[in-house]
C-alpha atoms as a PDB file:
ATOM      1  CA  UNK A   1    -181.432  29.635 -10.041  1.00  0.00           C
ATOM      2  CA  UNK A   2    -185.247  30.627  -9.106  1.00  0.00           C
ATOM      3  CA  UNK A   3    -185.868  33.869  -8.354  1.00  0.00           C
ATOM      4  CA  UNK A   4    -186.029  35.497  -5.229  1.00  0.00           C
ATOM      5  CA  UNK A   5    -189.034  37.115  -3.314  1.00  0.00           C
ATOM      6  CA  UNK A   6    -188.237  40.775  -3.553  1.00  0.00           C
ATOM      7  CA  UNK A   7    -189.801  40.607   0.054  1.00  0.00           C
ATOM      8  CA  UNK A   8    -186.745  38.725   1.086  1.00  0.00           C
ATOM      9  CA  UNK A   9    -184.544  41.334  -0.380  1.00  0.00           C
ATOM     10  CA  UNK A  10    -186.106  44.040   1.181  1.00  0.00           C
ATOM     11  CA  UNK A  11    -185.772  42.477   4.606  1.00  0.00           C
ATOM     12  CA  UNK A  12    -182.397  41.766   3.915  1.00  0.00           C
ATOM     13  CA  UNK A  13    -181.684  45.285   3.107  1.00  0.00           C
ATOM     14  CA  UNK A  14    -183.599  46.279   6.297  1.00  0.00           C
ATOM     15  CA  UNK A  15    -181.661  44.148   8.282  1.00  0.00           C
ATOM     16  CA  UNK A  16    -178.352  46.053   6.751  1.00  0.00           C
ATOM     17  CA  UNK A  17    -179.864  49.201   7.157  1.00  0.00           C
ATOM     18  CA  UNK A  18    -180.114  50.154   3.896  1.00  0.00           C
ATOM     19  CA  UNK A  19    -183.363  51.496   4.227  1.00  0.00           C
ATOM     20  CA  UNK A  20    -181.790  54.355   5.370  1.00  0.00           C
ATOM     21  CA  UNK A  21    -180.693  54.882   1.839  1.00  0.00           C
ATOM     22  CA  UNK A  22    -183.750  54.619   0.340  1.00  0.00           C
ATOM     23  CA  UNK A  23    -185.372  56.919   2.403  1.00  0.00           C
ATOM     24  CA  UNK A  24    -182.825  59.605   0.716  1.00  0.00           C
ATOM     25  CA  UNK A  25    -182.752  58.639  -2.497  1.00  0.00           C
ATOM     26  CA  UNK A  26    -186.272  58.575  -2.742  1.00  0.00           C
ATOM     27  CA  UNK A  27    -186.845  61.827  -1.133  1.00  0.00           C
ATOM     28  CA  UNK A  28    -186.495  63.985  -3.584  1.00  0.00           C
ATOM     29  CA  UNK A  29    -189.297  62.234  -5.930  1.00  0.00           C
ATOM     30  CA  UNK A  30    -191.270  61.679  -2.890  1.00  0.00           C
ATOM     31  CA  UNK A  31    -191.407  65.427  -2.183  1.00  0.00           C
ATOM     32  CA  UNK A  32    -192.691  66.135  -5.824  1.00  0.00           C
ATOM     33  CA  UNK A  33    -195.368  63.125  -5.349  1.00  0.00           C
ATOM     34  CA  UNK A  34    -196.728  64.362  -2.574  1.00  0.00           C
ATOM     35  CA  UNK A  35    -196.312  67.984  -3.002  1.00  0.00           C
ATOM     36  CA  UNK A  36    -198.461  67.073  -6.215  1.00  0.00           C
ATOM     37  CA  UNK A  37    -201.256  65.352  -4.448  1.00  0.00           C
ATOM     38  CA  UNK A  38    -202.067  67.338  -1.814  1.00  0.00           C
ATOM     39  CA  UNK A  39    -201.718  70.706  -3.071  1.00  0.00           C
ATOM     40  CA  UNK A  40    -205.450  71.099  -4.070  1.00  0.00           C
ATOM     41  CA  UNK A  41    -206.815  69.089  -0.929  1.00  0.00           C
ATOM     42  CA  UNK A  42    -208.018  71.106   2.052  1.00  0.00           C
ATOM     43  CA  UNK A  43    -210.016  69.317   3.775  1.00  0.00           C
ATOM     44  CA  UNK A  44    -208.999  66.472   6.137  1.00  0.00           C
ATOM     45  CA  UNK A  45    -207.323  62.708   5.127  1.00  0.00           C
ATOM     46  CA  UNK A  46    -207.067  59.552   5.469  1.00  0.00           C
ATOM     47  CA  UNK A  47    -203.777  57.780   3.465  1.00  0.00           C
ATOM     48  CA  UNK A  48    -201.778  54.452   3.208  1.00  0.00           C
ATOM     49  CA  UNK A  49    -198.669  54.090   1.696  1.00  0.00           C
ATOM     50  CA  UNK A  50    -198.245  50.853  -0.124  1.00  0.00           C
ATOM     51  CA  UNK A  51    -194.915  49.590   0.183  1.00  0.00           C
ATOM     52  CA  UNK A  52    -194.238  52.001   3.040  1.00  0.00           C
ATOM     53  CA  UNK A  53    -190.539  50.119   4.263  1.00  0.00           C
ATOM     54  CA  UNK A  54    -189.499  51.608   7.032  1.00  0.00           C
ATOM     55  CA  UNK A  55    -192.748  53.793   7.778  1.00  0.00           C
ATOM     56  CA  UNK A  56    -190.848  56.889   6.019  1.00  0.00           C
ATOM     57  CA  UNK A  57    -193.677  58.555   4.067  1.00  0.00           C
ATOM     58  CA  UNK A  58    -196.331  57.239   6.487  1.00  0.00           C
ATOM     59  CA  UNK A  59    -194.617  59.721   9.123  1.00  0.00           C
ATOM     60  CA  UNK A  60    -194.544  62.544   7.326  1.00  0.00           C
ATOM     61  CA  UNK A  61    -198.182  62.269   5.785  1.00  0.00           C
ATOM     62  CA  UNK A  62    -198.979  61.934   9.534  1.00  0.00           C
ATOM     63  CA  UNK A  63    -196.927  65.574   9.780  1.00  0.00           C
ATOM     64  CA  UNK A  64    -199.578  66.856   7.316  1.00  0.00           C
ATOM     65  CA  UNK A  65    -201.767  69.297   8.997  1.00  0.00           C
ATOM     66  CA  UNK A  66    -204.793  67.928   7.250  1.00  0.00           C
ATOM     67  CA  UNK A  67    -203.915  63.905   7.351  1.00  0.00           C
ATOM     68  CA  UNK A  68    -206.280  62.675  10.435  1.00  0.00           C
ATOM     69  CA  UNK A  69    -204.845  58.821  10.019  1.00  0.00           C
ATOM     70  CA  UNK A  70    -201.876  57.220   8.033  1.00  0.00           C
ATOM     71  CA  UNK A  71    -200.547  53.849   8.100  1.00  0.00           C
ATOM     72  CA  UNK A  72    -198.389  51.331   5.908  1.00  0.00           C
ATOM     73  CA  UNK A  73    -198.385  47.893   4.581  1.00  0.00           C
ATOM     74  CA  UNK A  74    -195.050  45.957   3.364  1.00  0.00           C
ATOM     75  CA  UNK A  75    -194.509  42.330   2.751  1.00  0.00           C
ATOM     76  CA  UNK A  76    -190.899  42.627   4.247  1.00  0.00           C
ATOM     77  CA  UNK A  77    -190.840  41.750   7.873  1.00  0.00           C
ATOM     78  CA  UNK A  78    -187.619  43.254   8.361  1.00  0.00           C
ATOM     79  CA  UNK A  79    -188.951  46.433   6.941  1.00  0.00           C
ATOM     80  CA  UNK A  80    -192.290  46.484   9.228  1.00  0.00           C
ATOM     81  CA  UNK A  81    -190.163  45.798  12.332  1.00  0.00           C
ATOM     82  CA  UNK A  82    -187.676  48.557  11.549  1.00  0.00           C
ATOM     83  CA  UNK A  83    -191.431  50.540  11.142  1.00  0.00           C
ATOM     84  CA  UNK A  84    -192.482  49.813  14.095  1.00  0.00           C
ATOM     85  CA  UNK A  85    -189.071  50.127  16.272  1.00  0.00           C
ATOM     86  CA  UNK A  86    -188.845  53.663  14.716  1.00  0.00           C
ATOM     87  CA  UNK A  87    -192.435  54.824  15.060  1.00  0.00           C
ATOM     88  CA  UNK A  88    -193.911  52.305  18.246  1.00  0.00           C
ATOM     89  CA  UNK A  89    -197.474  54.150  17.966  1.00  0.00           C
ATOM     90  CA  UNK A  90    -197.376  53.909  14.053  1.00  0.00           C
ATOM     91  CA  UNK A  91    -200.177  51.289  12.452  1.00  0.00           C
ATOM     92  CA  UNK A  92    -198.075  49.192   9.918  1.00  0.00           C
ATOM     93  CA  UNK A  93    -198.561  45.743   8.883  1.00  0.00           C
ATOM     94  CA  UNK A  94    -196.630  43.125   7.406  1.00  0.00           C
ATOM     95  CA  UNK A  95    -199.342  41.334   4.475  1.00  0.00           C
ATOM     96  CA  UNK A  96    -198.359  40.056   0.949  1.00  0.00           C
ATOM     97  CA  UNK A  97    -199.706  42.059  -1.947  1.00  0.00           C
ATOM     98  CA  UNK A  98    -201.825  41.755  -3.864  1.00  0.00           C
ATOM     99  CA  UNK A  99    -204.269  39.836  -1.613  1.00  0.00           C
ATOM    100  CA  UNK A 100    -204.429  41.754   1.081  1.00  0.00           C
ATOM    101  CA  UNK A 101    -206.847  44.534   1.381  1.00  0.00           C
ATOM    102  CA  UNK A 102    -207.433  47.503   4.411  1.00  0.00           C
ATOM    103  CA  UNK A 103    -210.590  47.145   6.689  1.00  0.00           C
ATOM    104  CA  UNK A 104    -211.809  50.786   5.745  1.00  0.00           C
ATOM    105  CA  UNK A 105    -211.247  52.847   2.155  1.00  0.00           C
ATOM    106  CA  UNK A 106    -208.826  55.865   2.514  1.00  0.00           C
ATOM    107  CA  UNK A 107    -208.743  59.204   1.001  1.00  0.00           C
ATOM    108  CA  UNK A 108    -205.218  58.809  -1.096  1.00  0.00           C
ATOM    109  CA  UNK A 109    -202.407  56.291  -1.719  1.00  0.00           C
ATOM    110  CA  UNK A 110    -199.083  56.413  -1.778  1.00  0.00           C
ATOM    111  CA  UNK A 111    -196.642  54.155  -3.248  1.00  0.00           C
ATOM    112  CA  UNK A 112    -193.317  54.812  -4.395  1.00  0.00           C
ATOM    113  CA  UNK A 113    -191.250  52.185  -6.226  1.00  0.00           C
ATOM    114  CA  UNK A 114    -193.390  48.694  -5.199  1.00  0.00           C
ATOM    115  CA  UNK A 115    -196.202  47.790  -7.690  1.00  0.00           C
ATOM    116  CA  UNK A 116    -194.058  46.650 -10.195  1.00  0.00           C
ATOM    117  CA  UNK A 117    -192.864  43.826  -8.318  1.00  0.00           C
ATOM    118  CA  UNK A 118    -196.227  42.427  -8.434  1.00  0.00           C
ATOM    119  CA  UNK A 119    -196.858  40.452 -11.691  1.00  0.00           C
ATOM    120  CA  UNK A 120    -199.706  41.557 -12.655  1.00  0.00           C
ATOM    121  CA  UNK A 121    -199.740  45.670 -11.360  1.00  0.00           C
ATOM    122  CA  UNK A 122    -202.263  46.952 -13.536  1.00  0.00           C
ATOM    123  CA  UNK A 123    -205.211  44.347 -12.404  1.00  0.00           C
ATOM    124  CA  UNK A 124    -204.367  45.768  -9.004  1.00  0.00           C
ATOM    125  CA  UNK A 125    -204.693  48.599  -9.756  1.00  0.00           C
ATOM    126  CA  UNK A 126    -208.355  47.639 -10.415  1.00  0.00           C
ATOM    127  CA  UNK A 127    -208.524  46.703  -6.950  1.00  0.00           C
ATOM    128  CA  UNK A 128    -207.192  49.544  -5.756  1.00  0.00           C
ATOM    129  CA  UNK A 129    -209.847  51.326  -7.264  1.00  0.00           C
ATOM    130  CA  UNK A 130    -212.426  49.321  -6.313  1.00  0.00           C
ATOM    131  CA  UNK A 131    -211.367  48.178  -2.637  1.00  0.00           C
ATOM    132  CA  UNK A 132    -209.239  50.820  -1.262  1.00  0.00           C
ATOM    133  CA  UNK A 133    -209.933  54.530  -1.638  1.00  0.00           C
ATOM    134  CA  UNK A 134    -212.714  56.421  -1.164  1.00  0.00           C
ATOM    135  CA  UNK A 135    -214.649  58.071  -4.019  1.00  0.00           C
ATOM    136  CA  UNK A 136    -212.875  61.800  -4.531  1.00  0.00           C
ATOM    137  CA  UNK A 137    -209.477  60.406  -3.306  1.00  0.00           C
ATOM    138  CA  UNK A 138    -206.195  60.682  -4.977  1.00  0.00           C
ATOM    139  CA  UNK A 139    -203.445  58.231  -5.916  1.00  0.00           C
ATOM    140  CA  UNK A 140    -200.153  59.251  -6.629  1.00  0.00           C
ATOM    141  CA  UNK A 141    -197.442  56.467  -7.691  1.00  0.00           C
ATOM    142  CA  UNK A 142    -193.672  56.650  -7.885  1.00  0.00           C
ATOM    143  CA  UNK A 143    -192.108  54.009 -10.593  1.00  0.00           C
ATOM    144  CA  UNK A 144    -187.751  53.830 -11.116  1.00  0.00           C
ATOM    145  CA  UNK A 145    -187.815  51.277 -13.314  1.00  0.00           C
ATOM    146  CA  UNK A 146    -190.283  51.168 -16.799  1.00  0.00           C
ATOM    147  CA  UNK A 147    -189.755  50.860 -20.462  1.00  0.00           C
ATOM    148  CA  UNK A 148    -188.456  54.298 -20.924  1.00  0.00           C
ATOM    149  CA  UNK A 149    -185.337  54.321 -18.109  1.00  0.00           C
ATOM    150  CA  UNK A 150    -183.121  51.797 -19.932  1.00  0.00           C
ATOM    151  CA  UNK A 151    -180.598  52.393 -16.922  1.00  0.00           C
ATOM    152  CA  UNK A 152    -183.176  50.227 -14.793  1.00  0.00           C
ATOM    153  CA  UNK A 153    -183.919  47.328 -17.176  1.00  0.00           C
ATOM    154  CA  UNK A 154    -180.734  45.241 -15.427  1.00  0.00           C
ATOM    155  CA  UNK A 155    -182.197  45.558 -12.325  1.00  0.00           C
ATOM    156  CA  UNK A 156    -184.342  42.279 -12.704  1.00  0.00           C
ATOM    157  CA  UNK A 157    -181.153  40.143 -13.620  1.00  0.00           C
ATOM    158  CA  UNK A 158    -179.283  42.004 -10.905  1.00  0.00           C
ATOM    159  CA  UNK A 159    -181.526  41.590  -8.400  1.00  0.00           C
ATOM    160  CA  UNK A 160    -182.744  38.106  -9.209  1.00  0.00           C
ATOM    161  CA  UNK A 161    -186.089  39.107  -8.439  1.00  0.00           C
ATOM    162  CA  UNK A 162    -189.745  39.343 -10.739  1.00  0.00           C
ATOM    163  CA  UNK A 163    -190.335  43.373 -11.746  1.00  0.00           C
ATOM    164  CA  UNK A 164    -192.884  43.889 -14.924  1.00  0.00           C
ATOM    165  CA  UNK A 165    -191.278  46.433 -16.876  1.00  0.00           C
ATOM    166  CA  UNK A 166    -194.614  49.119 -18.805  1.00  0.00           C
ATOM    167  CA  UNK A 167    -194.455  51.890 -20.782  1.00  0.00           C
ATOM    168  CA  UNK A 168    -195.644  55.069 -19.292  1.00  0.00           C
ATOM    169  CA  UNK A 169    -198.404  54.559 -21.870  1.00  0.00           C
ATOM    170  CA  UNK A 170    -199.527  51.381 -20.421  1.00  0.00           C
ATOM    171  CA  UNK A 171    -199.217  52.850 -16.921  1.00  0.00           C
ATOM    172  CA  UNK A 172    -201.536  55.437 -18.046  1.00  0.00           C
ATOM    173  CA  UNK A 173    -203.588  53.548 -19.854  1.00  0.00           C
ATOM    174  CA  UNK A 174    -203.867  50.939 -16.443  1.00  0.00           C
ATOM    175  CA  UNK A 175    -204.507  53.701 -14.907  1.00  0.00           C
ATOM    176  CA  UNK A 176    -207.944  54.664 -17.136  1.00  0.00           C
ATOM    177  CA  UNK A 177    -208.785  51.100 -17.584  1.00  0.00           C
ATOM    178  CA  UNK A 178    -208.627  50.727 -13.987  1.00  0.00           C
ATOM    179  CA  UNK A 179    -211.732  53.675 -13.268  1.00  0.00           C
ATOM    180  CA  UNK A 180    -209.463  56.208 -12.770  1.00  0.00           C
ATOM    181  CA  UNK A 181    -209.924  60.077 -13.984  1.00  0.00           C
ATOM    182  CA  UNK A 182    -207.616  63.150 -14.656  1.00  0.00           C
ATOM    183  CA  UNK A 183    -204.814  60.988 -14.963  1.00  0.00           C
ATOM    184  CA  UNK A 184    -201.284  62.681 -15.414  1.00  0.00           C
ATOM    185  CA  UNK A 185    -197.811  61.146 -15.730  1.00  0.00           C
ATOM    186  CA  UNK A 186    -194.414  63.249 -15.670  1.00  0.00           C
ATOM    187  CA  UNK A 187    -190.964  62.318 -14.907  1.00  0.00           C
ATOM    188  CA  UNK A 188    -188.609  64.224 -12.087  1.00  0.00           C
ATOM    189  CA  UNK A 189    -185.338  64.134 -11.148  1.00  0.00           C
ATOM    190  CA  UNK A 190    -184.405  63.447 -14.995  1.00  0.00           C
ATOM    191  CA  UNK A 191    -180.240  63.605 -15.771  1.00  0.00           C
ATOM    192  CA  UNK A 192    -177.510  62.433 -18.331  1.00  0.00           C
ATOM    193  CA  UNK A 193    -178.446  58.527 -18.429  1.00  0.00           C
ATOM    194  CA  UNK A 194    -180.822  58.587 -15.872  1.00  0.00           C
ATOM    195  CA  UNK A 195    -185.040  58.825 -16.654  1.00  0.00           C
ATOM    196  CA  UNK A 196    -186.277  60.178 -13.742  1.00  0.00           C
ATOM    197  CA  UNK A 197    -189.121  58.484 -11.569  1.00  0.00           C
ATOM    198  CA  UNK A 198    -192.202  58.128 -13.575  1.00  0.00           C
ATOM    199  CA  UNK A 199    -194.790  59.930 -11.115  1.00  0.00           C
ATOM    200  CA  UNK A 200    -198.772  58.739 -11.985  1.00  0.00           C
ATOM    201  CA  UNK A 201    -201.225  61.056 -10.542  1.00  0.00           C
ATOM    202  CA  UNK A 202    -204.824  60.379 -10.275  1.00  0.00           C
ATOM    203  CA  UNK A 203    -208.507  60.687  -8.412  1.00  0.00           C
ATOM    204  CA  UNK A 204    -211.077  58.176  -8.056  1.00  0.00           C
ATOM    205  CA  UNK A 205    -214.660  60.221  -9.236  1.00  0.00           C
END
Protein backbone atom coordinates (compact mmCIF):
# COMPACT_ATOMS: atom_id res chain seq x y z
CA UNK A 1 0.00 0.00 0.00
CA UNK A 2 1.61 3.57 -1.02
CA UNK A 3 1.67 5.99 1.35
CA UNK A 4 -0.59 8.63 1.97
CA UNK A 5 -0.18 12.50 1.62
CA UNK A 6 -0.15 13.62 5.20
CA UNK A 7 -2.11 16.59 3.53
CA UNK A 8 -4.92 14.19 3.00
CA UNK A 9 -4.83 13.17 6.57
CA UNK A 10 -4.91 16.41 7.87
CA UNK A 11 -7.98 17.33 5.87
CA UNK A 12 -9.50 14.32 6.89
CA UNK A 13 -8.98 15.11 10.44
CA UNK A 14 -10.30 18.65 9.73
CA UNK A 15 -13.22 17.42 8.27
CA UNK A 16 -13.81 15.26 11.72
CA UNK A 17 -12.95 18.04 13.70
CA UNK A 18 -10.12 16.86 15.18
CA UNK A 19 -8.33 19.89 14.85
CA UNK A 20 -9.93 20.85 17.75
CA UNK A 21 -7.72 18.41 19.51
CA UNK A 22 -4.72 19.51 18.29
CA UNK A 23 -5.20 22.87 19.10
CA UNK A 24 -5.14 21.52 22.94
CA UNK A 25 -2.70 19.21 22.88
CA UNK A 26 -0.41 21.42 21.34
CA UNK A 27 -1.07 24.28 23.54
CA UNK A 28 0.86 23.73 26.14
CA UNK A 29 4.25 23.46 23.93
CA UNK A 30 2.95 26.21 21.88
CA UNK A 31 2.80 28.52 24.92
CA UNK A 32 6.53 27.71 25.81
CA UNK A 33 7.49 28.31 21.92
CA UNK A 34 6.19 31.37 21.76
CA UNK A 35 6.60 32.62 25.18
CA UNK A 36 10.37 31.83 24.20
CA UNK A 37 10.47 33.86 21.07
CA UNK A 38 9.03 36.84 21.83
CA UNK A 39 10.12 37.54 25.20
CA UNK A 40 13.17 39.69 24.14
CA UNK A 41 11.30 41.38 21.07
CA UNK A 42 9.82 44.83 21.61
CA UNK A 43 9.48 46.26 18.78
CA UNK A 44 6.74 45.50 16.20
CA UNK A 45 6.22 41.98 13.90
CA UNK A 46 5.51 40.46 11.19
CA UNK A 47 5.00 36.27 11.55
CA UNK A 48 3.72 33.16 9.60
CA UNK A 49 3.04 30.05 10.99
CA UNK A 50 3.96 27.17 8.79
CA UNK A 51 1.62 24.49 9.07
CA UNK A 52 -0.85 26.79 10.80
CA UNK A 53 -4.20 24.07 10.50
CA UNK A 54 -6.90 25.63 11.61
CA UNK A 55 -5.37 29.30 11.91
CA UNK A 56 -4.83 28.55 15.84
CA UNK A 57 -1.44 30.18 16.51
CA UNK A 58 -1.90 32.67 13.64
CA UNK A 59 -4.81 34.19 15.94
CA UNK A 60 -3.17 34.52 18.84
CA UNK A 61 0.20 35.98 17.36
CA UNK A 62 -2.34 38.44 15.86
CA UNK A 63 -3.44 38.97 19.86
CA UNK A 64 0.21 40.00 20.39
CA UNK A 65 0.39 43.60 21.16
CA UNK A 66 3.47 44.00 19.05
CA UNK A 67 2.51 41.51 15.92
CA UNK A 68 1.35 44.21 13.10
CA UNK A 69 0.50 41.14 10.47
CA UNK A 70 0.17 37.26 10.84
CA UNK A 71 -0.97 34.76 8.48
CA UNK A 72 -0.73 30.86 7.74
CA UNK A 73 0.03 28.44 5.06
CA UNK A 74 -1.16 24.58 5.12
CA UNK A 75 -1.31 22.10 2.35
CA UNK A 76 -4.63 20.65 3.84
CA UNK A 77 -7.63 22.20 2.26
CA UNK A 78 -9.81 21.04 4.87
CA UNK A 79 -7.60 22.69 7.37
CA UNK A 80 -7.44 26.24 5.43
CA UNK A 81 -11.24 26.20 5.04
CA UNK A 82 -11.86 25.43 8.71
CA UNK A 83 -9.12 28.70 8.88
CA UNK A 84 -10.91 30.69 7.11
CA UNK A 85 -14.66 29.76 8.37
CA UNK A 86 -13.24 30.47 11.90
CA UNK A 87 -11.28 33.64 11.26
CA UNK A 88 -13.16 35.18 7.69
CA UNK A 89 -10.65 38.32 7.80
CA UNK A 90 -7.61 35.96 8.54
CA UNK A 91 -4.89 35.68 5.41
CA UNK A 92 -4.30 31.83 5.09
CA UNK A 93 -3.49 29.91 2.12
CA UNK A 94 -3.69 26.51 1.03
CA UNK A 95 0.11 25.83 -1.03
CA UNK A 96 2.23 22.59 -0.89
CA UNK A 97 5.52 22.86 0.93
CA UNK A 98 8.29 23.07 0.18
CA UNK A 99 7.78 25.03 -3.08
CA UNK A 100 5.89 27.57 -2.10
CA UNK A 101 7.34 30.72 -0.82
CA UNK A 102 5.53 34.25 0.81
CA UNK A 103 5.56 37.47 -1.41
CA UNK A 104 7.36 39.54 1.44
CA UNK A 105 10.07 38.17 4.30
CA UNK A 106 8.60 38.21 7.90
CA UNK A 107 10.05 38.93 11.19
CA UNK A 108 9.59 35.20 12.87
CA UNK A 109 8.19 31.74 12.06
CA UNK A 110 6.26 29.53 13.63
CA UNK A 111 5.79 25.96 13.08
CA UNK A 112 4.78 23.41 15.37
CA UNK A 113 4.78 19.72 14.42
CA UNK A 114 4.93 20.03 10.21
CA UNK A 115 8.51 20.10 8.77
CA UNK A 116 9.14 16.71 9.30
CA UNK A 117 6.68 15.57 6.93
CA UNK A 118 8.65 17.09 4.27
CA UNK A 119 11.46 14.74 3.04
CA UNK A 120 14.02 16.66 2.97
CA UNK A 121 13.37 19.40 6.23
CA UNK A 122 16.72 20.52 6.75
CA UNK A 123 17.35 21.86 2.93
CA UNK A 124 14.25 23.88 3.75
CA UNK A 125 15.29 25.06 6.24
CA UNK A 126 17.92 26.69 3.96
CA UNK A 127 15.17 28.27 2.27
CA UNK A 128 13.67 29.43 5.04
CA UNK A 129 16.62 31.24 5.78
CA UNK A 130 17.22 32.53 2.69
CA UNK A 131 13.56 33.31 1.31
CA UNK A 132 11.42 33.93 4.21
CA UNK A 133 12.46 35.99 7.22
CA UNK A 134 13.90 39.05 7.54
CA UNK A 135 17.48 39.57 8.79
CA UNK A 136 17.15 39.90 12.92
CA UNK A 137 14.03 37.62 12.91
CA UNK A 138 13.43 34.61 14.97
CA UNK A 139 12.33 31.05 14.26
CA UNK A 140 11.02 28.93 16.76
CA UNK A 141 10.01 25.16 15.77
CA UNK A 142 7.93 22.60 17.62
CA UNK A 143 8.93 18.75 16.64
CA UNK A 144 6.74 15.44 18.51
CA UNK A 145 8.31 13.02 16.77
CA UNK A 146 12.55 12.69 16.41
CA UNK A 147 15.13 10.15 17.22
CA UNK A 148 15.03 10.69 20.88
CA UNK A 149 10.92 10.17 21.61
CA UNK A 150 10.84 6.43 20.81
CA UNK A 151 6.98 6.70 21.73
CA UNK A 152 6.63 8.56 18.23
CA UNK A 153 8.72 6.33 15.94
CA UNK A 154 5.25 4.14 15.11
CA UNK A 155 3.67 7.00 14.03
CA UNK A 156 4.96 6.64 10.33
CA UNK A 157 3.61 2.94 10.08
CA UNK A 158 0.49 4.10 11.89
CA UNK A 159 -0.21 6.80 9.97
CA UNK A 160 0.86 5.47 6.59
CA UNK A 161 2.32 8.64 5.82
CA UNK A 162 6.36 9.94 4.96
CA UNK A 163 7.87 11.74 8.44
CA UNK A 164 11.97 11.94 8.51
CA UNK A 165 12.79 11.01 11.87
CA UNK A 166 16.55 13.49 13.19
CA UNK A 167 18.28 13.64 16.13
CA UNK A 168 18.08 16.81 18.03
CA UNK A 169 21.73 16.99 16.97
CA UNK A 170 20.97 17.00 13.39
CA UNK A 171 18.12 19.46 13.99
CA UNK A 172 20.63 21.65 15.48
CA UNK A 173 23.13 21.11 13.36
CA UNK A 174 20.34 21.92 10.18
CA UNK A 175 19.74 24.55 11.95
CA UNK A 176 23.65 26.10 11.80
CA UNK A 177 24.20 24.68 8.44
CA UNK A 178 21.20 26.39 7.35
CA UNK A 179 22.74 30.32 8.38
CA UNK A 180 21.21 30.30 11.46
CA UNK A 181 22.79 31.82 14.90
CA UNK A 182 22.22 31.39 18.74
CA UNK A 183 20.60 28.28 18.16
CA UNK A 184 19.01 26.48 21.28
CA UNK A 185 17.06 23.22 21.54
CA UNK A 186 15.17 21.99 24.83
CA UNK A 187 12.42 19.63 25.36
CA UNK A 188 8.93 20.55 27.39
CA UNK A 189 6.22 18.82 28.53
CA UNK A 190 8.68 15.72 29.23
CA UNK A 191 6.83 12.56 31.37
CA UNK A 192 7.14 8.73 32.14
CA UNK A 193 7.44 7.40 28.35
CA UNK A 194 6.82 10.45 26.77
CA UNK A 195 9.98 12.97 25.32
CA UNK A 196 8.51 16.08 25.28
CA UNK A 197 8.32 18.38 22.06
CA UNK A 198 11.73 19.17 20.87
CA UNK A 199 11.46 23.15 20.73
CA UNK A 200 14.43 24.77 18.16
CA UNK A 201 14.94 28.35 18.76
CA UNK A 202 16.82 30.60 16.54
CA UNK A 203 17.55 34.26 14.76
CA UNK A 204 18.58 34.97 11.37
CA UNK A 205 21.84 37.72 11.86
Amino acid sequence: MSQRKATDVFSEWAEAGRDEGMERGHGPSVEVMLERVLATRHESFTAIDIGCGNGWVVRKLLAHPLCTEASGVDGASAMIEKAKSIHPDGDYTEAMLPDWKPEKAVDMLHSMECLYYLHDPLSFLKTLHADWLNAGGSIVIGVDHYLENPSSHDWPESLNVHMTTLSIAQWRDGMTDAGFTDVITTQTGAKEGWAGTLIITASKP
